[in-house]
N, C-alpha and C. Protein backbone atom coordinates (compact mmCIF):
# COMPACT_ATOMS: atom_id res chain seq x y z
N UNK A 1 0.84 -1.16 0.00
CA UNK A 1 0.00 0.00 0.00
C UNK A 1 0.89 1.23 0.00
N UNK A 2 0.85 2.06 -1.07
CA UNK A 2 1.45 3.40 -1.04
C UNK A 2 0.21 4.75 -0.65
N UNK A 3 1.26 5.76 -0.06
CA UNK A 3 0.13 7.14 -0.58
C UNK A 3 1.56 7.62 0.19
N UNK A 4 1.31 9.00 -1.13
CA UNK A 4 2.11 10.08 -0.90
C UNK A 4 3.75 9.03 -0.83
N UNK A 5 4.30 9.75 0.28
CA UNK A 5 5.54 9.27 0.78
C UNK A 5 5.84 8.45 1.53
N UNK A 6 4.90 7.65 1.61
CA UNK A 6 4.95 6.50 2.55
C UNK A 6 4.23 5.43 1.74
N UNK A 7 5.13 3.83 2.35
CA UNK A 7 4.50 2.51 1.75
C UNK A 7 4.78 1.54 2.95
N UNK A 8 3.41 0.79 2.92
CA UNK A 8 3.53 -0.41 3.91
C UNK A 8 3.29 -1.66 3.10
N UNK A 9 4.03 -2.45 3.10
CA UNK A 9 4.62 -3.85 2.36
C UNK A 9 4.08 -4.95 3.32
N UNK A 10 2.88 -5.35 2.71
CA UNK A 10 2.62 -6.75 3.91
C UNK A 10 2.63 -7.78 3.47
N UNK A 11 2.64 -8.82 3.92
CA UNK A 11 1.98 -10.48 3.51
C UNK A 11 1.37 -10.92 4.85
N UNK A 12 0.18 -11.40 4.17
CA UNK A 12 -0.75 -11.46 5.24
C UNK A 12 -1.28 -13.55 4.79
N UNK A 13 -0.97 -14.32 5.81
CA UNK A 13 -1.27 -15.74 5.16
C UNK A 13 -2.43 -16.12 6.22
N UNK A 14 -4.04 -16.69 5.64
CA UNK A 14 -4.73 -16.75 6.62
C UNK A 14 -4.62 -18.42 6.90
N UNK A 15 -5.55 -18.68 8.03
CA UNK A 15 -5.79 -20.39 7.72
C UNK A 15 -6.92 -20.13 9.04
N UNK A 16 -8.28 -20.44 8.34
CA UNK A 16 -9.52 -20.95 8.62
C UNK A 16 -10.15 -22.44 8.86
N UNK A 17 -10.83 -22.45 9.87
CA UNK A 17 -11.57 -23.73 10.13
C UNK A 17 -13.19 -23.54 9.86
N UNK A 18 -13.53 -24.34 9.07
CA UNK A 18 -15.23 -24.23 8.71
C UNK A 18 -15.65 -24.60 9.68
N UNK A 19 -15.03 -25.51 10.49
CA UNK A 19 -15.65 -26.65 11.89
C UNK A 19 -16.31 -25.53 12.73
N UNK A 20 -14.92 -24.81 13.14
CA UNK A 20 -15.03 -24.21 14.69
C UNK A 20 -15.29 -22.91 14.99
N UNK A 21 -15.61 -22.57 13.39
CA UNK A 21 -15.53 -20.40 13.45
C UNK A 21 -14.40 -19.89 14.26
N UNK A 22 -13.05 -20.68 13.91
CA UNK A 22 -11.89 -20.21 14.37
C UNK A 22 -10.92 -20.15 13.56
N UNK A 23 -9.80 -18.82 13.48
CA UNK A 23 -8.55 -18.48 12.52
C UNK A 23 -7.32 -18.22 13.04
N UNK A 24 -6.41 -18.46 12.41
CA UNK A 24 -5.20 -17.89 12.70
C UNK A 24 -4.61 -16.92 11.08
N UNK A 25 -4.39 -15.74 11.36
CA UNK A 25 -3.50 -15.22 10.69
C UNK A 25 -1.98 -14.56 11.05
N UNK A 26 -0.94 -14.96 10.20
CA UNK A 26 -0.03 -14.58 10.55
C UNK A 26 0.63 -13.04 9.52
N UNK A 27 0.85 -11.92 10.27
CA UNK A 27 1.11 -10.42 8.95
C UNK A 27 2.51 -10.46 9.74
N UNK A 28 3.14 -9.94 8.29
CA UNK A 28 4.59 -9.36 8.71
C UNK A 28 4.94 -8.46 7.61
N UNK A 29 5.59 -7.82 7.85
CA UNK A 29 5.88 -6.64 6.60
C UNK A 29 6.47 -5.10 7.46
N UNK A 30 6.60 -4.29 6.17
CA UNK A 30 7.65 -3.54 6.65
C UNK A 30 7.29 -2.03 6.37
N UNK A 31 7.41 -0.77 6.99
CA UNK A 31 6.76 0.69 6.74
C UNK A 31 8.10 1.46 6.62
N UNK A 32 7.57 2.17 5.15
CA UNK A 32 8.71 3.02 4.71
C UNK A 32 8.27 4.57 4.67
N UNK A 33 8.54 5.78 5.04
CA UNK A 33 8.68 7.33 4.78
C UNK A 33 10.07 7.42 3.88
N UNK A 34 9.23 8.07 2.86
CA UNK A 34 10.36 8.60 2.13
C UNK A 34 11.44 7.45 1.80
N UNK A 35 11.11 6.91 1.61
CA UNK A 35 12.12 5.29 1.14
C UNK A 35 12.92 5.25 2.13
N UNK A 36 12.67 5.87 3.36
CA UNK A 36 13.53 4.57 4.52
C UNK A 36 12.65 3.95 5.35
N UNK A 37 13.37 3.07 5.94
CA UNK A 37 12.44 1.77 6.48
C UNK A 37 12.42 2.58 8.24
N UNK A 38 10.98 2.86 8.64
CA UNK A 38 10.60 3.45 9.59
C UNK A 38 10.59 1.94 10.70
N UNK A 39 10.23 0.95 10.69
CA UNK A 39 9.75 -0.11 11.35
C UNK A 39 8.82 -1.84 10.24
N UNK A 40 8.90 -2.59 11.42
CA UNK A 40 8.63 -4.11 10.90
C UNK A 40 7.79 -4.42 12.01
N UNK A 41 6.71 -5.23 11.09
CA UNK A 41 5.51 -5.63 11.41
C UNK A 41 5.53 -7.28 11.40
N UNK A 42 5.31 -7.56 12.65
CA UNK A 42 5.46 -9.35 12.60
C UNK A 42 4.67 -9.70 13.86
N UNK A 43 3.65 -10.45 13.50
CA UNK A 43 2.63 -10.75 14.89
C UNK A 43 1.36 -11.62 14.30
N UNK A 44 1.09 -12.81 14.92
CA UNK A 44 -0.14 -13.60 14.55
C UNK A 44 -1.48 -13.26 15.67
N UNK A 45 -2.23 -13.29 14.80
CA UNK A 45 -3.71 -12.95 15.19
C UNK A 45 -4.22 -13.93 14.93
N UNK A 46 -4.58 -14.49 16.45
CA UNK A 46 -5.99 -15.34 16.28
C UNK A 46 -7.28 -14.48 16.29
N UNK A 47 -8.65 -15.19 15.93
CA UNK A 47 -9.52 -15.01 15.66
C UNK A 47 -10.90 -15.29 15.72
N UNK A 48 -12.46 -14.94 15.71
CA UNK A 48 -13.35 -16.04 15.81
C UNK A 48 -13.59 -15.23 14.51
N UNK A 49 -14.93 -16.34 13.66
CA UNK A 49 -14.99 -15.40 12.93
C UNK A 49 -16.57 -16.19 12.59
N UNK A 50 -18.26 -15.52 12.04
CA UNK A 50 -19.18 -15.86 11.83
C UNK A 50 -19.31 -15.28 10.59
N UNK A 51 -20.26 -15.82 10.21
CA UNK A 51 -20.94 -15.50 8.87
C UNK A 51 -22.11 -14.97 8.70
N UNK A 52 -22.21 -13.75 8.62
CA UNK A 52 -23.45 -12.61 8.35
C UNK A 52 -23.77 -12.10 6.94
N UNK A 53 -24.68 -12.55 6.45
CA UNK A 53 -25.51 -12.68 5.08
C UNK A 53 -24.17 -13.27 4.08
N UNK A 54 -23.68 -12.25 3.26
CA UNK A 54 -22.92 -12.95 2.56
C UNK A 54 -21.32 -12.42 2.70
N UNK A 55 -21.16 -12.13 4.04
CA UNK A 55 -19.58 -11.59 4.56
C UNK A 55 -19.46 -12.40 5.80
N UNK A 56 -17.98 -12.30 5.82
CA UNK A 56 -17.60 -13.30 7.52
C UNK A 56 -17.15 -11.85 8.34
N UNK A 57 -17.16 -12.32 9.42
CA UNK A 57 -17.34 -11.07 10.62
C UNK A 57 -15.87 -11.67 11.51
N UNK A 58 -14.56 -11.56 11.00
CA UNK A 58 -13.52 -11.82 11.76
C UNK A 58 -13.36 -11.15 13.42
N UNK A 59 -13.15 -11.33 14.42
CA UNK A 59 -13.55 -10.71 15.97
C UNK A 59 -11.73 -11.43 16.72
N UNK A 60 -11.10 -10.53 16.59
CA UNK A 60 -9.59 -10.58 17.22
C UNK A 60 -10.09 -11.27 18.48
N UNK A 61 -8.96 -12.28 19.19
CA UNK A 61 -8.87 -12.83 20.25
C UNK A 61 -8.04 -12.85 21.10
N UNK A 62 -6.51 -13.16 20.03
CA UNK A 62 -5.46 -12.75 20.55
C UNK A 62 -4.06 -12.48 19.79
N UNK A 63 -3.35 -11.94 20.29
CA UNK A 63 -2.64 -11.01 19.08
C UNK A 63 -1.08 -11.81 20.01
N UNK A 64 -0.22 -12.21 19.15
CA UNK A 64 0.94 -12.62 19.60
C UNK A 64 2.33 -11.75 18.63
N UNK A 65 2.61 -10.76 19.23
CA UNK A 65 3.73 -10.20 18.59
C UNK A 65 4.82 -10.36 18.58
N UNK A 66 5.56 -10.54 17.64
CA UNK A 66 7.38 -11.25 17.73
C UNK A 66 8.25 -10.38 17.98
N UNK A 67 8.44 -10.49 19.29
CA UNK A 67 9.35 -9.43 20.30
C UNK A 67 11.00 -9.28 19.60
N UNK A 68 10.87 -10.05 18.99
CA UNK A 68 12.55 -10.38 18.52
C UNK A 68 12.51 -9.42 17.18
N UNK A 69 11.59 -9.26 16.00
CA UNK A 69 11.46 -8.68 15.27
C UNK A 69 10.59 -7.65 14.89
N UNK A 70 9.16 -7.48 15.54
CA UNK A 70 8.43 -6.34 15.20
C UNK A 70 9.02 -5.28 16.43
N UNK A 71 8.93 -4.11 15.34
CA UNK A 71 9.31 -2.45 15.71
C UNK A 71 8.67 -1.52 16.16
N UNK A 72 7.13 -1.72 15.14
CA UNK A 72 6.56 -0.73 15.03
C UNK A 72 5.52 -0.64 16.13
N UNK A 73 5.22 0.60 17.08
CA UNK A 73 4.47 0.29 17.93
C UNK A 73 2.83 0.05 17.61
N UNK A 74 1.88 -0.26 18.66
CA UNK A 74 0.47 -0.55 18.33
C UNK A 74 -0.11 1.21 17.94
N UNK A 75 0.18 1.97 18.53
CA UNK A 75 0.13 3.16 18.28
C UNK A 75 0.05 3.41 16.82
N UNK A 76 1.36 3.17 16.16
CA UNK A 76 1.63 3.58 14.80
C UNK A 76 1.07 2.58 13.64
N UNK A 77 0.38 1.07 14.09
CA UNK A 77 -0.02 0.21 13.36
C UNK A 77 -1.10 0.97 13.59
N UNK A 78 -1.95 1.24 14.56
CA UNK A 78 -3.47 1.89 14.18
C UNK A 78 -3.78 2.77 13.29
N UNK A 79 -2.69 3.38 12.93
CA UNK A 79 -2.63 4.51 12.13
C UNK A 79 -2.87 3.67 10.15
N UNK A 80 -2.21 2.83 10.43
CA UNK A 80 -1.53 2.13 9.12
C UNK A 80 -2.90 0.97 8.95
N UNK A 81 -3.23 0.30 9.62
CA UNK A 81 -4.37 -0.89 9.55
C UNK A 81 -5.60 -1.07 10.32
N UNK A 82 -6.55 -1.47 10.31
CA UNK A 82 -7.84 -1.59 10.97
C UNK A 82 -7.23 -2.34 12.38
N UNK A 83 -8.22 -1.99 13.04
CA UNK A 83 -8.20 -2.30 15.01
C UNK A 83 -8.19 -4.07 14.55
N UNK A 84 -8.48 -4.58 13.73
CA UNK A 84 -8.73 -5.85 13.81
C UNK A 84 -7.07 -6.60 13.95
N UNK A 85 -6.13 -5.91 13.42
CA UNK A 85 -4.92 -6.09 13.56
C UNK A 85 -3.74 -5.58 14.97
N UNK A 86 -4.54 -5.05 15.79
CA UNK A 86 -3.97 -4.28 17.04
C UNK A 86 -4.45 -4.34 18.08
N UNK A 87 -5.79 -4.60 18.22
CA UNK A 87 -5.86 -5.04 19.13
C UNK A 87 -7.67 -6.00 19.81
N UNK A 88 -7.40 -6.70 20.75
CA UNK A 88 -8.11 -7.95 21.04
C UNK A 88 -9.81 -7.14 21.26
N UNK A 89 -10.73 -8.26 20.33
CA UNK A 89 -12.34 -7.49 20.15
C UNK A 89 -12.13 -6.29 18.61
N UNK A 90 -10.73 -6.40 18.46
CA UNK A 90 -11.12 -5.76 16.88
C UNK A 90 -11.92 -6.52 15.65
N UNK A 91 -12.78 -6.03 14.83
CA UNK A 91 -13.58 -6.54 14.27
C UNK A 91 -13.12 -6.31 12.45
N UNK A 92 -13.62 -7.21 11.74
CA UNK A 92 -12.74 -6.98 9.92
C UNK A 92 -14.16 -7.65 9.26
N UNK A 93 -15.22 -7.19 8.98
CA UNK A 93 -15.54 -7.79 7.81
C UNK A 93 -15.23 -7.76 6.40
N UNK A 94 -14.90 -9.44 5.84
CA UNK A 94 -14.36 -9.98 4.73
C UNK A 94 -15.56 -10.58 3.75
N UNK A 95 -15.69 -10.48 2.29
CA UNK A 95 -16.45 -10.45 1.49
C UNK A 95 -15.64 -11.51 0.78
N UNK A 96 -15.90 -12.99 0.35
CA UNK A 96 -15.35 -13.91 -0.80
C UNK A 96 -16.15 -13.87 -1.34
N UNK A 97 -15.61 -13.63 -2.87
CA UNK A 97 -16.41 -13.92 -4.21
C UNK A 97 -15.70 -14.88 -5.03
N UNK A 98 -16.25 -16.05 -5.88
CA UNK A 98 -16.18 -16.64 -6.69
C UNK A 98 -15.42 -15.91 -7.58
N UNK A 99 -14.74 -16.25 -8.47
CA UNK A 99 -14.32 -15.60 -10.26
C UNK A 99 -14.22 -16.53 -10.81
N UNK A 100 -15.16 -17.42 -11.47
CA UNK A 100 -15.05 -18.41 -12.50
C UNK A 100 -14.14 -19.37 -11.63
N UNK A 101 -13.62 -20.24 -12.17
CA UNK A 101 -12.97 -21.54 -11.98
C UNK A 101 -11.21 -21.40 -11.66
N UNK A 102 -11.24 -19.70 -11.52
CA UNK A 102 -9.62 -19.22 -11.68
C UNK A 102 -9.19 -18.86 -10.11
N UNK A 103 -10.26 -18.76 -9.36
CA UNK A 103 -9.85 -18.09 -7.55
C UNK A 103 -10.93 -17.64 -7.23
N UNK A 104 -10.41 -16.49 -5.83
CA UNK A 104 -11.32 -16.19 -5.02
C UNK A 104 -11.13 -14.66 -4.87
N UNK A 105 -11.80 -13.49 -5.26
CA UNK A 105 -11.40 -12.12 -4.55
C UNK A 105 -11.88 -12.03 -3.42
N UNK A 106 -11.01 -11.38 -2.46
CA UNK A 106 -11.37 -11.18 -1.01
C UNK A 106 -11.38 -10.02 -0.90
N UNK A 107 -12.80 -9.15 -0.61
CA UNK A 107 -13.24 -7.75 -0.29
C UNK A 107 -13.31 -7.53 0.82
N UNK A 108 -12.70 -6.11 1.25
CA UNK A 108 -13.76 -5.02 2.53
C UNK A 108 -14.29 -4.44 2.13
N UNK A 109 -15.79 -4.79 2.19
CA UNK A 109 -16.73 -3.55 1.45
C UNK A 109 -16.47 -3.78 -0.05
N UNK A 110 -16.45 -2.56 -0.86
CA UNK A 110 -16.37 -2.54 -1.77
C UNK A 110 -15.03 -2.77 -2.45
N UNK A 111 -14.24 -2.76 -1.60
CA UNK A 111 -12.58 -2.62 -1.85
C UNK A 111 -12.25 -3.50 -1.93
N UNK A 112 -11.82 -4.51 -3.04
CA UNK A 112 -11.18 -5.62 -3.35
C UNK A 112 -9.68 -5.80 -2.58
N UNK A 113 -9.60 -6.54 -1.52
CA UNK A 113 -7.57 -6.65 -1.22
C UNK A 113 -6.82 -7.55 -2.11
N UNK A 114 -7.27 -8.60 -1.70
CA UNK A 114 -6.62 -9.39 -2.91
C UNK A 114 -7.10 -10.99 -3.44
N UNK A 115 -6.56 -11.26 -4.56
CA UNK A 115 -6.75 -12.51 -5.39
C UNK A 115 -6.36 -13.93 -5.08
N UNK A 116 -7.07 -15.03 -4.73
CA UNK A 116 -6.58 -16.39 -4.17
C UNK A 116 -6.48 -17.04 -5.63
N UNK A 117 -5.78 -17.68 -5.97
CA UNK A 117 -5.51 -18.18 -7.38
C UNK A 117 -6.00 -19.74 -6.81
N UNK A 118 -7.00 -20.59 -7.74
CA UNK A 118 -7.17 -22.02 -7.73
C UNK A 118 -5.92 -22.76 -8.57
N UNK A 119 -5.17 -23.43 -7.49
CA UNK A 119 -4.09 -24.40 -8.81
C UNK A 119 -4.73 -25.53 -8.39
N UNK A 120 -4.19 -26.50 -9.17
CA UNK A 120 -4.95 -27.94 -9.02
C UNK A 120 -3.44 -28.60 -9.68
């Protein structure tokens, strides 16, 4: 994500259970001003998460941050990402859509984030 003079570089890998309405995601990535590297983002979020009409309702549980490598404080992540990433009872609704036989787009709202590719 860029704007202006600043870019935050993430990878975000989820892994869902249909069973238990329970997730783990793990984000790590890195925030730049002006092309230097301000701080690093590394911390797994668990999750519950339900299904309301045709979006899932992700609900933070617990947030485990990697003391050895993330920088950036919770302060300055609020600024950069939704509460669902900072802190515990933050809330993310996620929108999956079908695209033909090729993946999955994953929306907030209207805002597409990104593309799950089907390989087989």
């Amino acid at each position: 994500m860029s704007h202006k003079d600043t870019q935050l570089n993430l990878l975000i890998d989820f892994l869902s259970s249909q069973d238990n309405g329970m997730g783990i995601l793990t984000v790590s990535g890195t925030y730049f001003e002006n092309d230097k590297k301000i701080g690093v983002i590394r911390r797994l979020v668990k999750y519950d998460w339900v299904l309301l009409n045709s979006s899932y309702r992700l609900s933070t549980t617990e947030i485990r941050k990697s003391s050895r490598d993330e920088t950036l404080s919770d302060e300055d992540l609020e600024l950069l990402l939704p509460g669902f990433f900072t802190h515990i009872g933050g809330k993310f609704d996620l929108t999956i859509a079908t695209v033909d036989n090729a993946g999955y787009v994953f929306s907030a709202g209207v805002r597409p984030l990104f593309f799950c590719e089907v390989t087989n």
